[in-house]
PDB file of N, CA and C in Angstrom:
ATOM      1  N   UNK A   1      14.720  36.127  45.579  1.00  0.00           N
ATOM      2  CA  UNK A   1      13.849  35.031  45.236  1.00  0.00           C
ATOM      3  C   UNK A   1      14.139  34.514  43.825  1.00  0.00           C
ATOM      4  N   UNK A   2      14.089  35.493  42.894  1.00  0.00           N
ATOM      5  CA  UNK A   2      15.303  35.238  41.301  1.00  0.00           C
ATOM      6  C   UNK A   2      16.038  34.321  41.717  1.00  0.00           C
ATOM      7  N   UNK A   3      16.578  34.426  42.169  1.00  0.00           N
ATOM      8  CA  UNK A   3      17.953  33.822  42.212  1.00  0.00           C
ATOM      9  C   UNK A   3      17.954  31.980  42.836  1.00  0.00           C
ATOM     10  N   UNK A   4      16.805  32.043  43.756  1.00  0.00           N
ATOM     11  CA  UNK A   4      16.688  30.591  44.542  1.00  0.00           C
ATOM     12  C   UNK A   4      15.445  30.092  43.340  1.00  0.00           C
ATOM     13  N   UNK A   5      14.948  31.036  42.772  1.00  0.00           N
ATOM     14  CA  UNK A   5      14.492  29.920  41.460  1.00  0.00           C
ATOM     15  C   UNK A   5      14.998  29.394  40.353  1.00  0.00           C
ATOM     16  N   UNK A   6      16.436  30.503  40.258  1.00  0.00           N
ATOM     17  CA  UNK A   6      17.225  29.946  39.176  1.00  0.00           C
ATOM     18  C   UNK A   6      17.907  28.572  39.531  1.00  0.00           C
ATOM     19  N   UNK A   7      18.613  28.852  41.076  1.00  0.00           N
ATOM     20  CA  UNK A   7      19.138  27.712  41.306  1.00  0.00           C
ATOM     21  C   UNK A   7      18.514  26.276  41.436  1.00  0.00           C
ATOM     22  N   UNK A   8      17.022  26.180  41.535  1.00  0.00           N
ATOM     23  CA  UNK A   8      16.458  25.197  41.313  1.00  0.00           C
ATOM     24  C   UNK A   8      16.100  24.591  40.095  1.00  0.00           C
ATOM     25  N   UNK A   9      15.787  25.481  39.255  1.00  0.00           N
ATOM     26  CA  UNK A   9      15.600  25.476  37.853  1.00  0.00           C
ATOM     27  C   UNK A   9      17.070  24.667  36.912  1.00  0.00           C
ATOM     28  N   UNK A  10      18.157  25.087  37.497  1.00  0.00           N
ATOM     29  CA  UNK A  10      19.264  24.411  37.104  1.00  0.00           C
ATOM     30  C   UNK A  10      19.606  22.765  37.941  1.00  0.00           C
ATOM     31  N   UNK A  11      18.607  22.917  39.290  1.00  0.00           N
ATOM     32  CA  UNK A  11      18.668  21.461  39.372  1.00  0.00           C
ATOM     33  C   UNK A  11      18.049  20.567  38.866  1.00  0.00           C
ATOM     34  N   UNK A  12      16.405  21.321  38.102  1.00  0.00           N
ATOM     35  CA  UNK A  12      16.251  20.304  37.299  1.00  0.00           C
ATOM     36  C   UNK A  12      16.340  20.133  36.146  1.00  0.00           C
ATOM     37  N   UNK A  13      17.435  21.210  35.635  1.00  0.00           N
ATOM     38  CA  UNK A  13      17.930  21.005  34.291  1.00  0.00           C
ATOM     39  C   UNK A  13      19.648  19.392  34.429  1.00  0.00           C
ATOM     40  N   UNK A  14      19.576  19.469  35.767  1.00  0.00           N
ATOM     41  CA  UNK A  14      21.033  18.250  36.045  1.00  0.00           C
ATOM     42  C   UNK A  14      20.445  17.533  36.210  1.00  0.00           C
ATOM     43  N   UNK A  15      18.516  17.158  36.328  1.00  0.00           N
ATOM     44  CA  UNK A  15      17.907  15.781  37.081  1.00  0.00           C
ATOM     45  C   UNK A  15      17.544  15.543  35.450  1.00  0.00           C
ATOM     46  N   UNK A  16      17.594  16.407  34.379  1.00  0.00           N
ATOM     47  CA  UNK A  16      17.307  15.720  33.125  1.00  0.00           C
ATOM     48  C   UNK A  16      18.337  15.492  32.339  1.00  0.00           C
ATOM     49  N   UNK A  17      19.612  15.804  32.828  1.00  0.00           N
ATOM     50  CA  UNK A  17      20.559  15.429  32.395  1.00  0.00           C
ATOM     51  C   UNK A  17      21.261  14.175  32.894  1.00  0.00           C
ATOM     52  N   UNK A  18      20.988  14.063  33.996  1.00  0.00           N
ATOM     53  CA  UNK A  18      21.226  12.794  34.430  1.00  0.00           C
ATOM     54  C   UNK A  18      20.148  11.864  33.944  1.00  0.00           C
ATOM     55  N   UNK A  19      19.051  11.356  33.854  1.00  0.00           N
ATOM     56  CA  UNK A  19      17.962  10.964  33.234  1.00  0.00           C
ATOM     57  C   UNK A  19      18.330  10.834  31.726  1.00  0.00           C
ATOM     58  N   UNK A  20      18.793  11.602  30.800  1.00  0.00           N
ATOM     59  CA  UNK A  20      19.225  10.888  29.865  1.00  0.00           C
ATOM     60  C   UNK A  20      20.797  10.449  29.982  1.00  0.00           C
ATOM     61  N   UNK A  21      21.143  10.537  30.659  1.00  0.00           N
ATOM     62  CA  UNK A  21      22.294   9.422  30.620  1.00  0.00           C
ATOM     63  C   UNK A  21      22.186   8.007  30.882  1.00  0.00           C
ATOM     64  N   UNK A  22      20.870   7.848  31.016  1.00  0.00           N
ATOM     65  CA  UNK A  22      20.263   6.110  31.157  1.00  0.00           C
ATOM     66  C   UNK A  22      19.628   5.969  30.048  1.00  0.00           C
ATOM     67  N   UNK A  23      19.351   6.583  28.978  1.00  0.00           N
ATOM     68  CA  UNK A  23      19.096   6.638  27.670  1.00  0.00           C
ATOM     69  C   UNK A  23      20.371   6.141  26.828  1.00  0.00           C
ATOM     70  N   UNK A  24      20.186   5.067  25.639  1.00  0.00           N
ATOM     71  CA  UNK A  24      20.888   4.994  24.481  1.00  0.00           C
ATOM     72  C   UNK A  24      21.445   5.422  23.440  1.00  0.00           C
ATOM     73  N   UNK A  25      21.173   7.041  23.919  1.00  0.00           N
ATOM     74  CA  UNK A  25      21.839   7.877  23.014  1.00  0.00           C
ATOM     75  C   UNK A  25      22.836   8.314  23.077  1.00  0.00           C
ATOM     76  N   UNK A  26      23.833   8.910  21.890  1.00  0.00           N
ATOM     77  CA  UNK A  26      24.899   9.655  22.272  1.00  0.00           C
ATOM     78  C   UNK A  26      24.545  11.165  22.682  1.00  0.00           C
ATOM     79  N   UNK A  27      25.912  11.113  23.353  1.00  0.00           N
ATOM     80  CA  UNK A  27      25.751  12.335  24.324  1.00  0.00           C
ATOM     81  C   UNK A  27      25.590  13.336  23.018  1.00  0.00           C
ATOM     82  N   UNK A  28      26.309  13.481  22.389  1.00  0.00           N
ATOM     83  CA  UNK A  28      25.696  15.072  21.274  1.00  0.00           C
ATOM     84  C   UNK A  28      24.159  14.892  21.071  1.00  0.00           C
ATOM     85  N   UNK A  29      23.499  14.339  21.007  1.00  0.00           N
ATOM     86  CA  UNK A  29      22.234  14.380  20.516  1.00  0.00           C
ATOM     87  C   UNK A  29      21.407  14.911  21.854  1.00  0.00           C
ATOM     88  N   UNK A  30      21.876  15.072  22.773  1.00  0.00           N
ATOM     89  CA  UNK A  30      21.679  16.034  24.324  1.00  0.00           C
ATOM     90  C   UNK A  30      21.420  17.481  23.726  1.00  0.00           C
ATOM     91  N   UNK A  31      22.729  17.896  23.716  1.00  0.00           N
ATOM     92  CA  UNK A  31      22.755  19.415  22.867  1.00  0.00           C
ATOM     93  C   UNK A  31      21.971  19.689  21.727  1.00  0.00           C
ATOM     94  N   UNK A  32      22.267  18.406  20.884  1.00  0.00           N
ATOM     95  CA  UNK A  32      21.726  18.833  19.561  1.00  0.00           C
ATOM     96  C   UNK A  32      19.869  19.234  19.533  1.00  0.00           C
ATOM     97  N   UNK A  33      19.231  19.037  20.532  1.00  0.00           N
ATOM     98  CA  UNK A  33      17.725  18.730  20.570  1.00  0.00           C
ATOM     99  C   UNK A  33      17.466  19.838  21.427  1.00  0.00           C
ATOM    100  N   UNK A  34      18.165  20.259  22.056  1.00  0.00           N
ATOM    101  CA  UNK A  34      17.995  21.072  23.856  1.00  0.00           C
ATOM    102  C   UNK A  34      16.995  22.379  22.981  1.00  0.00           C
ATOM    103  N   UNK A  35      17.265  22.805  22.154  1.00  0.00           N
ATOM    104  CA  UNK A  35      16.936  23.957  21.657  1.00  0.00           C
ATOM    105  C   UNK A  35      15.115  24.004  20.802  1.00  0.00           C
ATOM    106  N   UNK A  36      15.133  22.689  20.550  1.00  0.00           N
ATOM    107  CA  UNK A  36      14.003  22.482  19.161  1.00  0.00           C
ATOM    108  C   UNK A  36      12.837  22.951  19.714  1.00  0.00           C
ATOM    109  N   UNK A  37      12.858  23.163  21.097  1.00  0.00           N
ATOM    110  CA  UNK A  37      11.432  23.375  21.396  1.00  0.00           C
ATOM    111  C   UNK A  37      11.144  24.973  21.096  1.00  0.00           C
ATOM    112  N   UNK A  38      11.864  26.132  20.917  1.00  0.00           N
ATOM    113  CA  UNK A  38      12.269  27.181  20.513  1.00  0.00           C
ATOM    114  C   UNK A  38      11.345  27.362  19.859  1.00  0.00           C
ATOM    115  N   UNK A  39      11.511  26.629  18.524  1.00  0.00           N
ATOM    116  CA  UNK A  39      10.495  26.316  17.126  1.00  0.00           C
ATOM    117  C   UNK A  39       9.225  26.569  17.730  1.00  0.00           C
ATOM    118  N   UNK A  40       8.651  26.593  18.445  1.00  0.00           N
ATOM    119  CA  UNK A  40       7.328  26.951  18.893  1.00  0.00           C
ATOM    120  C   UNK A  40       7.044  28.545  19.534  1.00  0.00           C
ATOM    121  N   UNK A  41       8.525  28.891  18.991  1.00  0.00           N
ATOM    122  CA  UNK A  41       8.004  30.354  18.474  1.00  0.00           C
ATOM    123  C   UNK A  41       7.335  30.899  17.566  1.00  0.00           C
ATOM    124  N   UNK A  42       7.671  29.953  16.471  1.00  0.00           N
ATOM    125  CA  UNK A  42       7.035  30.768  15.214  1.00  0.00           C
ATOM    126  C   UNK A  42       5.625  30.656  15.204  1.00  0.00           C
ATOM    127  N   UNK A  43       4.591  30.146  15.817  1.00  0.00           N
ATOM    128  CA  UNK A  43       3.581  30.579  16.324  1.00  0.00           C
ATOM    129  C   UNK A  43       3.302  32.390  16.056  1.00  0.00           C
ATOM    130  N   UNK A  44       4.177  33.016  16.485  1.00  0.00           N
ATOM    131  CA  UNK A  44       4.540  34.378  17.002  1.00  0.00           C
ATOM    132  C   UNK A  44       4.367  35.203  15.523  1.00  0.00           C
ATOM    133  N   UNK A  45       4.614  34.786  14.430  1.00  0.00           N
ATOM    134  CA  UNK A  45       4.431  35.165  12.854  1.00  0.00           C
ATOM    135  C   UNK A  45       3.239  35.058  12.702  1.00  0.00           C
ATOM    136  N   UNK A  46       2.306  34.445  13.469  1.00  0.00           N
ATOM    137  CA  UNK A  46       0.606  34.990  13.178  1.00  0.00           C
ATOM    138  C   UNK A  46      -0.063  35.725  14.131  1.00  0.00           C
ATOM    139  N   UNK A  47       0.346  35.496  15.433  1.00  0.00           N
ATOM    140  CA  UNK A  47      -0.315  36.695  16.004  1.00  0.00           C
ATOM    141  C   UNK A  47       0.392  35.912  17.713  1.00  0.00           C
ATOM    142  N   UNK A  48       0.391  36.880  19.110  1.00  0.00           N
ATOM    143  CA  UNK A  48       0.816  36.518  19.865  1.00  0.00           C
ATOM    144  C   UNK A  48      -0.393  35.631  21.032  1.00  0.00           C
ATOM    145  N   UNK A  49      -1.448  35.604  20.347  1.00  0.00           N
ATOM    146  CA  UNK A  49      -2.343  34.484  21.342  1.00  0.00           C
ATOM    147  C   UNK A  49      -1.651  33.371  20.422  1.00  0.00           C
ATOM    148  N   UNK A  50      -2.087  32.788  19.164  1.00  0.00           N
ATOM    149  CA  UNK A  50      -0.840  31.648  18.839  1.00  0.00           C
ATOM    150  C   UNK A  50       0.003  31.197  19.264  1.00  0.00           C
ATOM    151  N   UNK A  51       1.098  32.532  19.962  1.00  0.00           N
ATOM    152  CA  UNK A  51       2.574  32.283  19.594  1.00  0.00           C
ATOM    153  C   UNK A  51       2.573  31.966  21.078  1.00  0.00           C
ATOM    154  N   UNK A  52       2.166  32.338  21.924  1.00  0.00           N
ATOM    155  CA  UNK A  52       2.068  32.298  23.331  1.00  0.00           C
ATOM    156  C   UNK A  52       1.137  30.864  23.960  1.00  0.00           C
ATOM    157  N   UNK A  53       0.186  30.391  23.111  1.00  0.00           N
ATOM    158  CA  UNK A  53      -0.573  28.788  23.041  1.00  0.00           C
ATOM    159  C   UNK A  53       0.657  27.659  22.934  1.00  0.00           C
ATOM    160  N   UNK A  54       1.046  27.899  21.520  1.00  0.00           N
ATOM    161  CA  UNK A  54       2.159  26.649  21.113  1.00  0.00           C
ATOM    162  C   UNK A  54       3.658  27.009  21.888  1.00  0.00           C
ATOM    163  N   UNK A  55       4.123  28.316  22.547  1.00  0.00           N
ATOM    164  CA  UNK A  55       5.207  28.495  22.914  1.00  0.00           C
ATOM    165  C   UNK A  55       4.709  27.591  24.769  1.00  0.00           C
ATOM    166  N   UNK A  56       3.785  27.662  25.291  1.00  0.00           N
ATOM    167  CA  UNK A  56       3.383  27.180  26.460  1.00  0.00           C
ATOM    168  C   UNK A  56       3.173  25.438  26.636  1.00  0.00           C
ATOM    169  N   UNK A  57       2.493  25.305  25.546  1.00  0.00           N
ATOM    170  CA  UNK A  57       2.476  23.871  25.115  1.00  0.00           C
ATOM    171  C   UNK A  57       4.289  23.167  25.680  1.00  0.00           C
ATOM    172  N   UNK A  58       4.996  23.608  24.138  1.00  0.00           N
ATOM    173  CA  UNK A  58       6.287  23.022  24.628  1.00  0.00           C
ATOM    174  C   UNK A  58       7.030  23.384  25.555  1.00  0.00           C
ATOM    175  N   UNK A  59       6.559  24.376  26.474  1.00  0.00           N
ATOM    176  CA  UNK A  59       7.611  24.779  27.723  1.00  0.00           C
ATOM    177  C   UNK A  59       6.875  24.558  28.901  1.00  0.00           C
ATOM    178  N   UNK A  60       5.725  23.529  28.948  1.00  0.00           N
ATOM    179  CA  UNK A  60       5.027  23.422  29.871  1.00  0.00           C
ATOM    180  C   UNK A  60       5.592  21.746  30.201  1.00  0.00           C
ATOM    181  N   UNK A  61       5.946  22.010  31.802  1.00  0.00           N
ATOM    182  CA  UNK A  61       6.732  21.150  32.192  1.00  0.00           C
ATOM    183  C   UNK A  61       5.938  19.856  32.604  1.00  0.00           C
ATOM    184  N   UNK A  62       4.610  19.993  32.644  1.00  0.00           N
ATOM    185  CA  UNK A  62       4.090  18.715  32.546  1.00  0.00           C
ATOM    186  C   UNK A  62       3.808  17.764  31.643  1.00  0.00           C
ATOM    187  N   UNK A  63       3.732  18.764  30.501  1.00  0.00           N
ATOM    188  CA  UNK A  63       3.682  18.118  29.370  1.00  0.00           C
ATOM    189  C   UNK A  63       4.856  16.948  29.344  1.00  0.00           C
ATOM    190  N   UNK A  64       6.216  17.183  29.474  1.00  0.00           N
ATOM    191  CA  UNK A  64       7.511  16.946  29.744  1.00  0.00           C
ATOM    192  C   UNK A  64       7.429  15.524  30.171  1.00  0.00           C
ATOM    193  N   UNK A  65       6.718  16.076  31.745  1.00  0.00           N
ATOM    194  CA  UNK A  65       6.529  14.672  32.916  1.00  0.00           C
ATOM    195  C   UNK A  65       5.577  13.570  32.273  1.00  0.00           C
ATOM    196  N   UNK A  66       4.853  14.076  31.506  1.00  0.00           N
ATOM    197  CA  UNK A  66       3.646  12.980  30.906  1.00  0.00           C
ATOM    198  C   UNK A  66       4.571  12.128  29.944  1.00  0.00           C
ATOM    199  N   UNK A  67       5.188  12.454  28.853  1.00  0.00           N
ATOM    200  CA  UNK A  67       5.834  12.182  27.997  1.00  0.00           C
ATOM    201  C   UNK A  67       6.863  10.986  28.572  1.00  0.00           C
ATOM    202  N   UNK A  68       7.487  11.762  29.172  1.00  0.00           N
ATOM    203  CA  UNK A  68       8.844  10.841  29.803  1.00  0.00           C
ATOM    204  C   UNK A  68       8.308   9.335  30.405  1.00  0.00           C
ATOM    205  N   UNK A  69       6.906  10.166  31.302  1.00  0.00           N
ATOM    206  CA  UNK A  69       6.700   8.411  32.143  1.00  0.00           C
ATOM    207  C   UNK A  69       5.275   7.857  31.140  1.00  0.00           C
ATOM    208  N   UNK A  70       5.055   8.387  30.175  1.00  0.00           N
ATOM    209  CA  UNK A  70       4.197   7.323  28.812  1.00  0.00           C
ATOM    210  C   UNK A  70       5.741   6.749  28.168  1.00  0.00           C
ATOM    211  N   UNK A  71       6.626   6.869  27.916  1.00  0.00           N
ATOM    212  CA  UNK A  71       8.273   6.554  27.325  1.00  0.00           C
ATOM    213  C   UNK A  71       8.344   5.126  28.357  1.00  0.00           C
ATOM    214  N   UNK A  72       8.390   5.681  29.096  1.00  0.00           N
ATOM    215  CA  UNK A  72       9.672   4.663  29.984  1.00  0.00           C
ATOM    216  C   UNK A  72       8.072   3.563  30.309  1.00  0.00           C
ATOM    217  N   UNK A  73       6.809   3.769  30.846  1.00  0.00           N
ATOM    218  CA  UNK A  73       5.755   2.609  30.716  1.00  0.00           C
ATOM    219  C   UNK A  73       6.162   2.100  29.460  1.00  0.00           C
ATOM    220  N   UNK A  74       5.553   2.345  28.760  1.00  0.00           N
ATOM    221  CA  UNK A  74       5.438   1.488  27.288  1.00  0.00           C
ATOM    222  C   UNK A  74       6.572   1.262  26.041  1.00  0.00           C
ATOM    223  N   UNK A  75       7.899   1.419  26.983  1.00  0.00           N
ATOM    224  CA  UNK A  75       9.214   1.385  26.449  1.00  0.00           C
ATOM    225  C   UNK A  75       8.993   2.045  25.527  1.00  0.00           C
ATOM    226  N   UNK A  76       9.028   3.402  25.096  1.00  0.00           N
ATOM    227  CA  UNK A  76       9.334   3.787  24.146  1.00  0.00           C
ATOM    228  C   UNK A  76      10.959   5.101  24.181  1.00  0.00           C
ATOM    229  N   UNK A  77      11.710   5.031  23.958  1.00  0.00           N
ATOM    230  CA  UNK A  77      12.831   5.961  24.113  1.00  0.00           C
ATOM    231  C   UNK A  77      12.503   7.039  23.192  1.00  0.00           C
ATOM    232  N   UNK A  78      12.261   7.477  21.899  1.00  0.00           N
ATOM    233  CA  UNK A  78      12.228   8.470  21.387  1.00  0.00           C
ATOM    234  C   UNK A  78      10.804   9.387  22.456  1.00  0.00           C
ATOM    235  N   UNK A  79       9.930   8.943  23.012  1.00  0.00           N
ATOM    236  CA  UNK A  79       9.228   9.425  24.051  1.00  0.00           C
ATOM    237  C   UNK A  79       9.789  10.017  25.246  1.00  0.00           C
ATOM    238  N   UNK A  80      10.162   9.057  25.652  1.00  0.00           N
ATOM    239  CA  UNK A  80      11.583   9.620  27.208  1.00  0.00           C
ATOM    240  C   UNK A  80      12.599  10.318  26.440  1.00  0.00           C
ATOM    241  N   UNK A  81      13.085  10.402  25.803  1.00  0.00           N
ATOM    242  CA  UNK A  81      13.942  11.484  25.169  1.00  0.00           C
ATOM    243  C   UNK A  81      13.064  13.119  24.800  1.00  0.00           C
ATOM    244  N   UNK A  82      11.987  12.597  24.126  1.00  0.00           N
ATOM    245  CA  UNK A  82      11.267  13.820  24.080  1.00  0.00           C
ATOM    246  C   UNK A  82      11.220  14.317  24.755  1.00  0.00           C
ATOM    247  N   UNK A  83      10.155  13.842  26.242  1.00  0.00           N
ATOM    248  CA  UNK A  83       9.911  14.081  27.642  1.00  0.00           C
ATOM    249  C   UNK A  83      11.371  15.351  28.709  1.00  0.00           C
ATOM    250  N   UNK A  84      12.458  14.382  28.372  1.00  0.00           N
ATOM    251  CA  UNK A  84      13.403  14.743  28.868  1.00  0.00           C
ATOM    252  C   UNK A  84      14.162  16.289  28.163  1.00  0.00           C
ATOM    253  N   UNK A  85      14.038  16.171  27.024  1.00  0.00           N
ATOM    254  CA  UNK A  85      14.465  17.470  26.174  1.00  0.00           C
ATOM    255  C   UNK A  85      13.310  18.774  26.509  1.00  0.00           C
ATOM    256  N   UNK A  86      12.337  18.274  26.532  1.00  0.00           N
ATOM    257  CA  UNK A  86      11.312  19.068  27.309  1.00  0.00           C
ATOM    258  C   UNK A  86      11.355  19.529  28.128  1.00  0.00           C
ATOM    259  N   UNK A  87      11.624  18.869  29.013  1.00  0.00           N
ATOM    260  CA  UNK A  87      11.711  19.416  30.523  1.00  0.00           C
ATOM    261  C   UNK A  87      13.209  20.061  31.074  1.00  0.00           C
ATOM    262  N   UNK A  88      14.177  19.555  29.775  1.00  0.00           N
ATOM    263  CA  UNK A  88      15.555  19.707  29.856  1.00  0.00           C
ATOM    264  C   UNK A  88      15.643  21.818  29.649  1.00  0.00           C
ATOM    265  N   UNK A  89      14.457  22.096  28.594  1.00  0.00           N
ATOM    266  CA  UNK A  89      15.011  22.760  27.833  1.00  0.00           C
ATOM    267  C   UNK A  89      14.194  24.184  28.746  1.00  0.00           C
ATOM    268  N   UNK A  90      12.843  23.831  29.250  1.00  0.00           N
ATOM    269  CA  UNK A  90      11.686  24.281  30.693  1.00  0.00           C
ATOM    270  C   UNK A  90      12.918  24.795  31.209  1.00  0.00           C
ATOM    271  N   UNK A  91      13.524  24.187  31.756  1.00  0.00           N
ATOM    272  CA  UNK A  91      14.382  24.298  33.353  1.00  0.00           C
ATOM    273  C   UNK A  91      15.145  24.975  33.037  1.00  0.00           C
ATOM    274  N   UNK A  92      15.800  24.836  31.556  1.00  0.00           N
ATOM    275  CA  UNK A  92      16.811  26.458  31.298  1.00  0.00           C
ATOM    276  C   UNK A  92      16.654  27.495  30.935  1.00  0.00           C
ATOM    277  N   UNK A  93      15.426  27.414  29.823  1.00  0.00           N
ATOM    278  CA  UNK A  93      14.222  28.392  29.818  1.00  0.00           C
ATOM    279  C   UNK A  93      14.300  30.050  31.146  1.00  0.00           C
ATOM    280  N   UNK A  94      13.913  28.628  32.357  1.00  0.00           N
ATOM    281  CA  UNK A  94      13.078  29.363  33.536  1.00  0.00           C
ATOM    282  C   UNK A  94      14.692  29.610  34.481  1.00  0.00           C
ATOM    283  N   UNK A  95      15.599  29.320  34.708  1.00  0.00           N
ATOM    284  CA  UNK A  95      16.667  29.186  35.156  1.00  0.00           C
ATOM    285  C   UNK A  95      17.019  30.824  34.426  1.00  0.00           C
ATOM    286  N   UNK A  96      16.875  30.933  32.885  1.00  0.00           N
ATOM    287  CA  UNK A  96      17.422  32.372  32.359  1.00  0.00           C
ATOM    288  C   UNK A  96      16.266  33.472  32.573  1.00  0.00           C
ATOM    289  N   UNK A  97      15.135  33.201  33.201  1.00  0.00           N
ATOM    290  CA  UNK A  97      14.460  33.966  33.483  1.00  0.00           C
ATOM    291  C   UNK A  97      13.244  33.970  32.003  1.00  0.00           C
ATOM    292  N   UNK A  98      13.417  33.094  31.880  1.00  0.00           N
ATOM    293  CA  UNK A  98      12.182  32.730  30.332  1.00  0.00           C
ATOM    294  C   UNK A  98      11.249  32.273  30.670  1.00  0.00           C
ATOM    295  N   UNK A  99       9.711  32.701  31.144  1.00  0.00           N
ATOM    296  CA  UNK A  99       8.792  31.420  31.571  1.00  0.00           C
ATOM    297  C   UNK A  99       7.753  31.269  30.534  1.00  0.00           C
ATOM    298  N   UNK A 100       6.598  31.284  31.356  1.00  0.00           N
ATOM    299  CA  UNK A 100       5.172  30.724  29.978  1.00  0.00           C
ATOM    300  C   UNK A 100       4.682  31.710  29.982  1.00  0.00           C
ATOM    301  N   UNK A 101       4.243  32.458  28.423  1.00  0.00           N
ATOM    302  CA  UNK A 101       4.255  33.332  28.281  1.00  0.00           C
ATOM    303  C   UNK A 101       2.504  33.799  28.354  1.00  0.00           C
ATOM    304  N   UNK A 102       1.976  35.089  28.581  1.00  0.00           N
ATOM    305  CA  UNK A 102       0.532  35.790  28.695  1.00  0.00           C
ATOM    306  C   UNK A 102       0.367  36.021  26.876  1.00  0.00           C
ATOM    307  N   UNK A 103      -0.828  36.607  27.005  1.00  0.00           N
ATOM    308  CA  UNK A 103      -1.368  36.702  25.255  1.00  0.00           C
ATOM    309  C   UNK A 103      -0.569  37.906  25.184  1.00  0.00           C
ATOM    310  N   UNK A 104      -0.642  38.263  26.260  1.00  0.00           N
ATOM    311  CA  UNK A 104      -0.054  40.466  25.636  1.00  0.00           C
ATOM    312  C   UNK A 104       1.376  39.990  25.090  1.00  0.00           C
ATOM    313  N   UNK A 105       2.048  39.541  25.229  1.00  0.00           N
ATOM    314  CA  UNK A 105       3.087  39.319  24.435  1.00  0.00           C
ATOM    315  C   UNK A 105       4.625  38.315  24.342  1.00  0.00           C
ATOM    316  N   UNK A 106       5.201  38.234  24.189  1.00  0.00           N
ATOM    317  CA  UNK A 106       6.768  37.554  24.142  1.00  0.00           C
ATOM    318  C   UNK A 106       7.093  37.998  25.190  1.00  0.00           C
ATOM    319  N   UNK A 107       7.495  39.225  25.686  1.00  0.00           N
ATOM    320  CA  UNK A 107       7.941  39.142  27.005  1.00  0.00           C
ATOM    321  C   UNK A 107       7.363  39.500  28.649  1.00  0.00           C
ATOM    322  N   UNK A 108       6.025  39.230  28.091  1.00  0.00           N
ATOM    323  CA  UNK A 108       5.233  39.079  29.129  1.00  0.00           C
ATOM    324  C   UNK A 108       5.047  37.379  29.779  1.00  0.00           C
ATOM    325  N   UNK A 109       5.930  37.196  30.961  1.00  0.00           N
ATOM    326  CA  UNK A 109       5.679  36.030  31.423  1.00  0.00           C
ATOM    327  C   UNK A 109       5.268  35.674  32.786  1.00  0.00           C
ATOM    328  N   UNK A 110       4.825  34.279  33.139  1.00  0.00           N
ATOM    329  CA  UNK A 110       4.554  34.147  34.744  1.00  0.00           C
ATOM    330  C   UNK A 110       6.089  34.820  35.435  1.00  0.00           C
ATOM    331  N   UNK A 111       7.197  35.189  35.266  1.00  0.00           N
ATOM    332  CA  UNK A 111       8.356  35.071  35.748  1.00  0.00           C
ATOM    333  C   UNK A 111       8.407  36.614  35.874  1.00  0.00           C
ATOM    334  N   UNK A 112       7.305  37.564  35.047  1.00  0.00           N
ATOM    335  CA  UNK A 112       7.248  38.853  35.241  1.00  0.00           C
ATOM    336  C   UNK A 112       8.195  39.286  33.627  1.00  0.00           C
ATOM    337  N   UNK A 113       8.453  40.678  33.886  1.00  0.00           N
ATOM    338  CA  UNK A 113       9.072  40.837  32.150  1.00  0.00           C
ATOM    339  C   UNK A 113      10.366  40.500  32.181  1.00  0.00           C
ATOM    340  N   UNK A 114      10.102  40.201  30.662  1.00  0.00           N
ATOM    341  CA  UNK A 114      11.893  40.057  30.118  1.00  0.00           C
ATOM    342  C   UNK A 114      12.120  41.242  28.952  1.00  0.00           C
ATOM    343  N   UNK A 115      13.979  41.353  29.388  1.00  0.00           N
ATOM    344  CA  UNK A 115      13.646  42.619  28.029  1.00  0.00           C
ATOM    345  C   UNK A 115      14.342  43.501  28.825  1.00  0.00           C
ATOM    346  N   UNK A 116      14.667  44.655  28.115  1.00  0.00           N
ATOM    347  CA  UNK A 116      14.686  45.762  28.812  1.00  0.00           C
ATOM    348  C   UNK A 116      13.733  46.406  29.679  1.00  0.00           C
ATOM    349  N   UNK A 117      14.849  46.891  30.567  1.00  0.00           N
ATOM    350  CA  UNK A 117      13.661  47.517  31.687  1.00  0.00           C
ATOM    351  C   UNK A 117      13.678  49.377  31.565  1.00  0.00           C
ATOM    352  N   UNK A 118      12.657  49.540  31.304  1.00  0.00           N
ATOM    353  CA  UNK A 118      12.545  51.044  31.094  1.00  0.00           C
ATOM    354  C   UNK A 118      11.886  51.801  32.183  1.00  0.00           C
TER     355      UNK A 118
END
């Protein structure tokens, strides 16, 4: 079952990659962003209900979907780019077995643990 969620997870990491290729940006600025949502780790330096609030926020894939189609209504591109890096970054996230994380900790996720298995 791993495995048929990864492979979906990577399809919709190619449906946001295709999606910004109808965007005005250059292609490095794809890569260069894929990662920023990360930053909502450091949440995690004050305590893990924090770090696990703001780490869910940006890896929550609706958030993503809201973003992208408030962007593309009200023409805004740095919005649909957001949207899309969002949801770009969700799908590889959850594809490596990274999901949204519980208060007990970093590698406590809906996806079950990450980490070593003891």
């Amino acid at each position: 079952m791993k495995q048929l969620i990864s492979l979906e997870e990577v399809a919709m990491f190619l449906l946001a990659v295709f999606a910004f290729s109808y965007l005005n940006y250059s292609w490095w600025v794809f890569p260069a962003l894929l990662l920023l949502p990360d930053l909502s780790m450091l949440g995690y330096a004050f305590n893990a209900k924090i770090g696990a609030i703001l780490y869910n926020i940006f890896h929550h894939k609706a958030l993503a979907v809201l973003l992208f189609i408030l962007g593309l209504y009200f023409s805004w591109p740095m919005v649909q780019l957001t949207g899309i890096i969002l949801f770009a970054h969700s799908s590889m996230d959850r594809a490596l077995g990274y999901g949204l994380k519980y208060f007990t900790g970093f590698n406590d996720t809906h996806l079950g643990k990450i980490g070593k298995r003891n």
